[in-house]
PDB file of N, CA and C in Angstrom:
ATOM      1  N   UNK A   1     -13.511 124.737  28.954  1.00  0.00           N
ATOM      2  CA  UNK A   1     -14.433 124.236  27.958  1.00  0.00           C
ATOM      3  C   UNK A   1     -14.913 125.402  27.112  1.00  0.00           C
ATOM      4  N   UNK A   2     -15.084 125.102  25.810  1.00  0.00           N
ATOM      5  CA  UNK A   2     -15.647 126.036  24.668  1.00  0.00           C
ATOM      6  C   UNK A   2     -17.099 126.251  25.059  1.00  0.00           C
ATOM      7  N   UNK A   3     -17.739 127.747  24.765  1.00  0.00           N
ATOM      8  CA  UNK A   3     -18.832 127.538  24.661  1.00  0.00           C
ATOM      9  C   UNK A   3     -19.481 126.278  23.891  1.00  0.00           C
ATOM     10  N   UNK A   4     -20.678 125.382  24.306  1.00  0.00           N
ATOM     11  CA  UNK A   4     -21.491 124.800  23.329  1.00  0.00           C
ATOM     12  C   UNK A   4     -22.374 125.763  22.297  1.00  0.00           C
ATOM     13  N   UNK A   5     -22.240 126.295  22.288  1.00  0.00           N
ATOM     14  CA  UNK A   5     -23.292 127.046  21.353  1.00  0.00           C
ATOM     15  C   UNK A   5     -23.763 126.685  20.127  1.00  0.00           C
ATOM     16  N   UNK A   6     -22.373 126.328  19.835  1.00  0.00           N
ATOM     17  CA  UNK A   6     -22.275 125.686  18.541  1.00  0.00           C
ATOM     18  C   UNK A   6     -22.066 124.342  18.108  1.00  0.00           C
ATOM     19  N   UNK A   7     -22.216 123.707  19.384  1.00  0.00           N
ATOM     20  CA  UNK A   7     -21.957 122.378  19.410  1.00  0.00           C
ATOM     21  C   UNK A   7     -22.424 121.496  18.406  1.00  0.00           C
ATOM     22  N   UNK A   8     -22.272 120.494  17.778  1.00  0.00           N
ATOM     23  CA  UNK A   8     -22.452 119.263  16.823  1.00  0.00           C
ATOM     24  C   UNK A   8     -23.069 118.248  17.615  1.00  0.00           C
ATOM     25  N   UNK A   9     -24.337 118.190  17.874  1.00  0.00           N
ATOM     26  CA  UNK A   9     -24.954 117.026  18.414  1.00  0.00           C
ATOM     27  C   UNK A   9     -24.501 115.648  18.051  1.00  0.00           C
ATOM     28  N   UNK A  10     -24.223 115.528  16.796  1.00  0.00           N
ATOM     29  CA  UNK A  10     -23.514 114.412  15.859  1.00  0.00           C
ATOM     30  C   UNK A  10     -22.240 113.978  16.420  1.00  0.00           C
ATOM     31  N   UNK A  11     -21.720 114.739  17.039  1.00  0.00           N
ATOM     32  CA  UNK A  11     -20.328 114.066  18.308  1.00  0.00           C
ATOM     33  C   UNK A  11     -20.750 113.266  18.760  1.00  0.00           C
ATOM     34  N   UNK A  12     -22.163 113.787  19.691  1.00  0.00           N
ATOM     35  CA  UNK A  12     -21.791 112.354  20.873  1.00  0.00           C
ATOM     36  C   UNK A  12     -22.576 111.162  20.407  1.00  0.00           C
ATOM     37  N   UNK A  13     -23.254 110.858  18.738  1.00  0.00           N
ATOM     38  CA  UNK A  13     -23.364 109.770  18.172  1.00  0.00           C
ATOM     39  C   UNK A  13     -21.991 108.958  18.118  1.00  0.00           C
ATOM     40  N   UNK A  14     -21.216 109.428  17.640  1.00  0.00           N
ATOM     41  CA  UNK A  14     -19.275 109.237  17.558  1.00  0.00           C
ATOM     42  C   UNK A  14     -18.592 108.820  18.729  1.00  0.00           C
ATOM     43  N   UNK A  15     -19.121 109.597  19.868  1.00  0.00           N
ATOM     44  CA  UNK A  15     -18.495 109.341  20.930  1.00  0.00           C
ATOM     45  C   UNK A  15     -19.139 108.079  21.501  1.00  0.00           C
ATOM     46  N   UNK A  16     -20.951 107.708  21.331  1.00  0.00           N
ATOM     47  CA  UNK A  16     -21.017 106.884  21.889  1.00  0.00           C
ATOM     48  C   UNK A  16     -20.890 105.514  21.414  1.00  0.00           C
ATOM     49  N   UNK A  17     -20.157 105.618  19.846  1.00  0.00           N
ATOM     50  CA  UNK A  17     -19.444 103.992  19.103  1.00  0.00           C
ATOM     51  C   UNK A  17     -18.400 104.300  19.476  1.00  0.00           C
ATOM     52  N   UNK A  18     -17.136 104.991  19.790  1.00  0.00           N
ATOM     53  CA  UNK A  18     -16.202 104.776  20.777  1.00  0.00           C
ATOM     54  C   UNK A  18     -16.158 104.130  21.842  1.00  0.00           C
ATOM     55  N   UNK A  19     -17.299 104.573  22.704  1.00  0.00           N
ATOM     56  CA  UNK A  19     -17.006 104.069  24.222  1.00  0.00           C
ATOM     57  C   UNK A  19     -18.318 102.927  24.074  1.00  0.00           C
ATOM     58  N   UNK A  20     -18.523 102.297  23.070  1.00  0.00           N
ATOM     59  CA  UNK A  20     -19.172 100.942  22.830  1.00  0.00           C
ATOM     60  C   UNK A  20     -18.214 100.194  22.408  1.00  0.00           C
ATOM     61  N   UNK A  21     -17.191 100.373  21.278  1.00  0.00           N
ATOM     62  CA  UNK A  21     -16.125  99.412  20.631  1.00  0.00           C
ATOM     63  C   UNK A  21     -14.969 100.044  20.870  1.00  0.00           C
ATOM     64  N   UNK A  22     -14.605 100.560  22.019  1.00  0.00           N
ATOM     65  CA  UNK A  22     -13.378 101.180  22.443  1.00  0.00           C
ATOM     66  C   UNK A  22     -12.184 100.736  21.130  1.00  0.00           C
ATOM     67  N   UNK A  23     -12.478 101.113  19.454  1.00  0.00           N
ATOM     68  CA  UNK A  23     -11.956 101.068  18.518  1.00  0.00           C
ATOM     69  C   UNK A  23     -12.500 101.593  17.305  1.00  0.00           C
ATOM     70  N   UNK A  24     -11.502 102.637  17.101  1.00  0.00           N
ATOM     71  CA  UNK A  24     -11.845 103.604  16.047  1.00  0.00           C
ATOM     72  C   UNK A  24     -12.088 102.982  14.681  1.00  0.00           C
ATOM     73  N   UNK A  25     -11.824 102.200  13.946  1.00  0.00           N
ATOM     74  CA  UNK A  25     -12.389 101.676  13.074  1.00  0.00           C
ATOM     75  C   UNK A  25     -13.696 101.005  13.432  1.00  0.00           C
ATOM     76  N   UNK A  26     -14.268  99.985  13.949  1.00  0.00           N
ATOM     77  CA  UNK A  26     -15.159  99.378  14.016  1.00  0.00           C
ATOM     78  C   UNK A  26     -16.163 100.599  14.772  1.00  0.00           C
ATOM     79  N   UNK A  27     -15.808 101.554  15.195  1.00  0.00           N
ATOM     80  CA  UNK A  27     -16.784 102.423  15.806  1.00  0.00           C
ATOM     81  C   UNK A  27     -17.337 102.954  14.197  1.00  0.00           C
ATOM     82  N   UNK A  28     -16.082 103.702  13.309  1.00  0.00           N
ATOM     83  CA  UNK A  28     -16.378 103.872  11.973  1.00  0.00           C
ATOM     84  C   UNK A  28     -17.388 103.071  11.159  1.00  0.00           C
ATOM     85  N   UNK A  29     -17.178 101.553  10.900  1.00  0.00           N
ATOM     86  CA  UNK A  29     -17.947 100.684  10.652  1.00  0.00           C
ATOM     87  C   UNK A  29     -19.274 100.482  11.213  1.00  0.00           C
ATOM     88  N   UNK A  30     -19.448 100.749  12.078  1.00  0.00           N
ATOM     89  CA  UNK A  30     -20.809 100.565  12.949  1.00  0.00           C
ATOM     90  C   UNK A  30     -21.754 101.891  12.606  1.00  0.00           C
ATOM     91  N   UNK A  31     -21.164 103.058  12.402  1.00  0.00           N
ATOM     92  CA  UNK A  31     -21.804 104.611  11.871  1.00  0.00           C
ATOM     93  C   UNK A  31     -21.713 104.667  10.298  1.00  0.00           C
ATOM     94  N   UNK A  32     -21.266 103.871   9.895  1.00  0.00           N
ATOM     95  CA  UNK A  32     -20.904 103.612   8.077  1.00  0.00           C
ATOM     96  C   UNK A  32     -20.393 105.111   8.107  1.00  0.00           C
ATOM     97  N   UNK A  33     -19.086 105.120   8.601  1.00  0.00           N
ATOM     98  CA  UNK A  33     -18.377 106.662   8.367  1.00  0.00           C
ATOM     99  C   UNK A  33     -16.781 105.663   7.968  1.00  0.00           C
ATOM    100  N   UNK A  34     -15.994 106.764   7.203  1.00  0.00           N
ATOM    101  CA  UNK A  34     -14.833 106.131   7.096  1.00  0.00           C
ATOM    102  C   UNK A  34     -14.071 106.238   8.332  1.00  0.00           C
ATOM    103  N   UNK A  35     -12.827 105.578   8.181  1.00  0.00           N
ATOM    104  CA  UNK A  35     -12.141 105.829  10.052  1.00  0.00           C
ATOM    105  C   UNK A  35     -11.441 107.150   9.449  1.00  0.00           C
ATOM    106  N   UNK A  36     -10.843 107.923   8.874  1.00  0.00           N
ATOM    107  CA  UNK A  36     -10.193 108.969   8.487  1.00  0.00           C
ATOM    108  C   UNK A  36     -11.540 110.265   9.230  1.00  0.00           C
ATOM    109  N   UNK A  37     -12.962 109.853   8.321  1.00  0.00           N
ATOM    110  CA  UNK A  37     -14.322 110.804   8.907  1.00  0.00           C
ATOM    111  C   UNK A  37     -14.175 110.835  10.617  1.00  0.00           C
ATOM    112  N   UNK A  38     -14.249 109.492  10.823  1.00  0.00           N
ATOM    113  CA  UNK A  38     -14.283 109.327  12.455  1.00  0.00           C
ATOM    114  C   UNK A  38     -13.442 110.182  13.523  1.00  0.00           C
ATOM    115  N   UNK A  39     -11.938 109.711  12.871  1.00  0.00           N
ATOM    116  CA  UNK A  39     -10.993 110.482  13.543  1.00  0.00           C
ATOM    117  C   UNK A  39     -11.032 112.259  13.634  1.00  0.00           C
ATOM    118  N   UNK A  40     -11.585 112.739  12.658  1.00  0.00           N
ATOM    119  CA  UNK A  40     -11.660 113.899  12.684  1.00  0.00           C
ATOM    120  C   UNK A  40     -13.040 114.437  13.543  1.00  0.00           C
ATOM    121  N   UNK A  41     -14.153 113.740  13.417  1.00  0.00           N
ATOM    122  CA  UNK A  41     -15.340 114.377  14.493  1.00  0.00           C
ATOM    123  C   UNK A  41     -14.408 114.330  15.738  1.00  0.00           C
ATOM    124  N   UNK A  42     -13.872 112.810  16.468  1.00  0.00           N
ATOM    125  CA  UNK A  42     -13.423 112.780  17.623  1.00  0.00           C
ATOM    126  C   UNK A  42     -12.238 114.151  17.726  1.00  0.00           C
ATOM    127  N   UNK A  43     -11.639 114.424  16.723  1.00  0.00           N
ATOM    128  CA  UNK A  43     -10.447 115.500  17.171  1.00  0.00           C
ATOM    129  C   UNK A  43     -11.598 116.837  17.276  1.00  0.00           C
ATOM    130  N   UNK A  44     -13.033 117.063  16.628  1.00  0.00           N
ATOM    131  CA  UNK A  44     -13.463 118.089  16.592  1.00  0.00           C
ATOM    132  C   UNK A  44     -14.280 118.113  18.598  1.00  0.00           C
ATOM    133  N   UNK A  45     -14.521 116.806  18.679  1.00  0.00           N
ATOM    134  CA  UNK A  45     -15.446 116.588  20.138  1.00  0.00           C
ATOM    135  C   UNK A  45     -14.320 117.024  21.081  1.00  0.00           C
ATOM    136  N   UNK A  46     -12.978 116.598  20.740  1.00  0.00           N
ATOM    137  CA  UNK A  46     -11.983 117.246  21.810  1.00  0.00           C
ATOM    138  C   UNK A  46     -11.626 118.549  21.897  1.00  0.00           C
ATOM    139  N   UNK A  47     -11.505 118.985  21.189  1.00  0.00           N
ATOM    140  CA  UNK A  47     -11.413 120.268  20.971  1.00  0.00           C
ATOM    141  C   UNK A  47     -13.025 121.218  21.778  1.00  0.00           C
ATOM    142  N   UNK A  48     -13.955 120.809  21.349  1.00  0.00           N
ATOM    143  CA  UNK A  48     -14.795 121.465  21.712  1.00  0.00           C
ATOM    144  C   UNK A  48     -14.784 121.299  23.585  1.00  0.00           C
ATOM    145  N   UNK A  49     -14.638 119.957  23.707  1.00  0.00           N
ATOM    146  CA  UNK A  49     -14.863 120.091  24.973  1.00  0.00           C
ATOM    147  C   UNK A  49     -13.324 120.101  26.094  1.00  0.00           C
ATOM    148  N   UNK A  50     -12.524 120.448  25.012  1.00  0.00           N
ATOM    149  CA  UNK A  50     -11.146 120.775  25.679  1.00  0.00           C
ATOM    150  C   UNK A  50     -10.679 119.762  26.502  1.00  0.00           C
ATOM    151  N   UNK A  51     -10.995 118.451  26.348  1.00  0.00           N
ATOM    152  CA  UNK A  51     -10.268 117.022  26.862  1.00  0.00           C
ATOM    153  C   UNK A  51     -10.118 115.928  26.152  1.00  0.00           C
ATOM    154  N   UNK A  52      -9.231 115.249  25.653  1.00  0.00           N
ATOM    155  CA  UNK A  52      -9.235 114.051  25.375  1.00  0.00           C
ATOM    156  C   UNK A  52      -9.924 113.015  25.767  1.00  0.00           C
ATOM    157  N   UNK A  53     -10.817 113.027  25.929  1.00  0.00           N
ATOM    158  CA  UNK A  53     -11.998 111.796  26.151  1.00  0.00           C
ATOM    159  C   UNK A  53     -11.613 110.366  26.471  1.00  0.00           C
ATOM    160  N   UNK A  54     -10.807 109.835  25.553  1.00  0.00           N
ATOM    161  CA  UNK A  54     -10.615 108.657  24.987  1.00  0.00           C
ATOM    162  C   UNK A  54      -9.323 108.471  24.824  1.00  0.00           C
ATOM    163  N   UNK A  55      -8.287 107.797  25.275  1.00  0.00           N
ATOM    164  CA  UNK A  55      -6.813 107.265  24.742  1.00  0.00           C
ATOM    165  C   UNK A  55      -6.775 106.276  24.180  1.00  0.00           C
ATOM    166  N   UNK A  56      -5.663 105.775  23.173  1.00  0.00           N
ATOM    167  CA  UNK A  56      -5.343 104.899  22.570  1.00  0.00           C
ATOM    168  C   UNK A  56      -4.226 103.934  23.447  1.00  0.00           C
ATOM    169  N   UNK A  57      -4.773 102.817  23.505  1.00  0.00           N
ATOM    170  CA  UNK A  57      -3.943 101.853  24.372  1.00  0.00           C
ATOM    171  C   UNK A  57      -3.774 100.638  23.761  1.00  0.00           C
ATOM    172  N   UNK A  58      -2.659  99.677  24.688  1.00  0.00           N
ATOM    173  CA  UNK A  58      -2.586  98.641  23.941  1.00  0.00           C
ATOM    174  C   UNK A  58      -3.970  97.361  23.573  1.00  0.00           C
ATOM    175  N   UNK A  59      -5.054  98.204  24.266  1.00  0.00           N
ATOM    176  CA  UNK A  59      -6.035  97.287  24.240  1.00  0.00           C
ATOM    177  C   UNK A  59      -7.321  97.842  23.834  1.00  0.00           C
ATOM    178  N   UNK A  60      -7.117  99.020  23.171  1.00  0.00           N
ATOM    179  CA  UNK A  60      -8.189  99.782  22.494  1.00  0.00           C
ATOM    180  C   UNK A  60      -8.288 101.114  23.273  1.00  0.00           C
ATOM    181  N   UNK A  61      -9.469 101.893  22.460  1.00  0.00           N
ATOM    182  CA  UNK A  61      -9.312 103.322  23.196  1.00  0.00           C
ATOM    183  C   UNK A  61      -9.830 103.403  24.858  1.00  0.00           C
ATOM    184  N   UNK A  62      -9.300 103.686  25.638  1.00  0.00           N
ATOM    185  CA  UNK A  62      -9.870 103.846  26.959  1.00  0.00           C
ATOM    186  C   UNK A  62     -10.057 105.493  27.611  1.00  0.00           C
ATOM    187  N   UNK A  63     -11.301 105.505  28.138  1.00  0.00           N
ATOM    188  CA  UNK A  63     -11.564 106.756  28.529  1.00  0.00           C
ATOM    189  C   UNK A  63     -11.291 107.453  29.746  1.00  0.00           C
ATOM    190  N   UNK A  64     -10.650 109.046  29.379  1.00  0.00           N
ATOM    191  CA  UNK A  64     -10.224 109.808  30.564  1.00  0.00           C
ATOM    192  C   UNK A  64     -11.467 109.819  31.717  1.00  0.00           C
ATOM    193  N   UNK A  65     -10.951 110.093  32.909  1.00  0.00           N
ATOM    194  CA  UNK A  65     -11.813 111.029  33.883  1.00  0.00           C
ATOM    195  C   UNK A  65     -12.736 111.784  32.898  1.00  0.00           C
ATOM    196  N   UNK A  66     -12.648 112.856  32.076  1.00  0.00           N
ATOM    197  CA  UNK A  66     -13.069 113.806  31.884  1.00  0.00           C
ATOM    198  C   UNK A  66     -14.710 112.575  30.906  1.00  0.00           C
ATOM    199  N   UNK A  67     -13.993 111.848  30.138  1.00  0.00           N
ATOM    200  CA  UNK A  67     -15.474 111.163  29.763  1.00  0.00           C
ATOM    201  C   UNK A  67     -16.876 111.298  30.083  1.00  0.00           C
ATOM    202  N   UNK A  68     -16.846 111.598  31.179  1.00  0.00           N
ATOM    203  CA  UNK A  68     -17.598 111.898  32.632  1.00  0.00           C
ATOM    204  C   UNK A  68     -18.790 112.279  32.094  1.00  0.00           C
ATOM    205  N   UNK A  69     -18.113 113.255  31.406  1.00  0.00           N
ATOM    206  CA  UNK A  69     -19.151 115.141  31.252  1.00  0.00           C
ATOM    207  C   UNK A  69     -19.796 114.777  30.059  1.00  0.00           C
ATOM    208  N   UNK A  70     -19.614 113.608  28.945  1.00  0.00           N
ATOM    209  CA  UNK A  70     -20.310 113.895  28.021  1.00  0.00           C
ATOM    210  C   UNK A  70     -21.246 112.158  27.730  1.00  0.00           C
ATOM    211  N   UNK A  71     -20.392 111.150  28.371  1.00  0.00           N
ATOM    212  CA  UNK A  71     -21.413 110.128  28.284  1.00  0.00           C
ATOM    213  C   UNK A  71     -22.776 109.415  28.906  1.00  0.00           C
ATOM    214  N   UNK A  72     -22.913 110.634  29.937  1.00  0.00           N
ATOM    215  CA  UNK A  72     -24.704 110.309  30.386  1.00  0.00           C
ATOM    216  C   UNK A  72     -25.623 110.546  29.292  1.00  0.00           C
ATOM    217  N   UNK A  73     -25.199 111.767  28.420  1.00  0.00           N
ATOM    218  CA  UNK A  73     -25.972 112.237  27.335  1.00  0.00           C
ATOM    219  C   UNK A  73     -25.694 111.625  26.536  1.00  0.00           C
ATOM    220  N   UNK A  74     -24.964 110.656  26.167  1.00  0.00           N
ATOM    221  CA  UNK A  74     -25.215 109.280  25.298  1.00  0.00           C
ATOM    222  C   UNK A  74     -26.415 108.787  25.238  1.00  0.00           C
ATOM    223  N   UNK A  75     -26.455 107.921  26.571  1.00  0.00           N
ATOM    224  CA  UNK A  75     -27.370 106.965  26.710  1.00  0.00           C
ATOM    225  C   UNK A  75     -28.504 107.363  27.119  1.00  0.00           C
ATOM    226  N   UNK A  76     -29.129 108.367  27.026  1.00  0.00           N
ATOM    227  CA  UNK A  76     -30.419 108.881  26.887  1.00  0.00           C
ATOM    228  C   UNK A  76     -31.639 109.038  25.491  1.00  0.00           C
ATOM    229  N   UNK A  77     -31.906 108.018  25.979  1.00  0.00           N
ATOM    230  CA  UNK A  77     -33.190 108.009  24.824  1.00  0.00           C
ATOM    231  C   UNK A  77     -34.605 107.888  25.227  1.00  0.00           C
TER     232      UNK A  77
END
């Protein structure tokens, strides 16, 4: 994993309309971001945290093991 130091808090807004509409457009739609915007935070959240989070399947995106590490800090409010 990358240092956070520099982390984008604004990921895990992204990450958490992913793993609500396990679908990259309507996650887009739901953040009023385009899906082109979307796709690129999610390639920036992988990168930072050096796992693919999320796969693309025949039934929408479904999340790795590694998901783990970043969606408790979702749902904290």
């Amino acid at each position: 994993m990358r240092s956070l130091r520099h982390f984008d808090l604004n990921l895990l807004l992204v990450f958490e309309a992913l793993m609500r509409e396990r679908h990259v457009t309507r996650a887009a739609e739901m953040l009023h971001l385009s899906q082109p915007a979307l796709s690129h935070a999610l390639k920036r959240l992988r990168e930072s945290l050096d796992d693919p989070l999320l796969v693309r399947t025949e039934n929408g995106m479904q999340p790795t093991p590694g998901h783990s590490r970043c969606y408790p800090w979702c749902n904290r409010r």
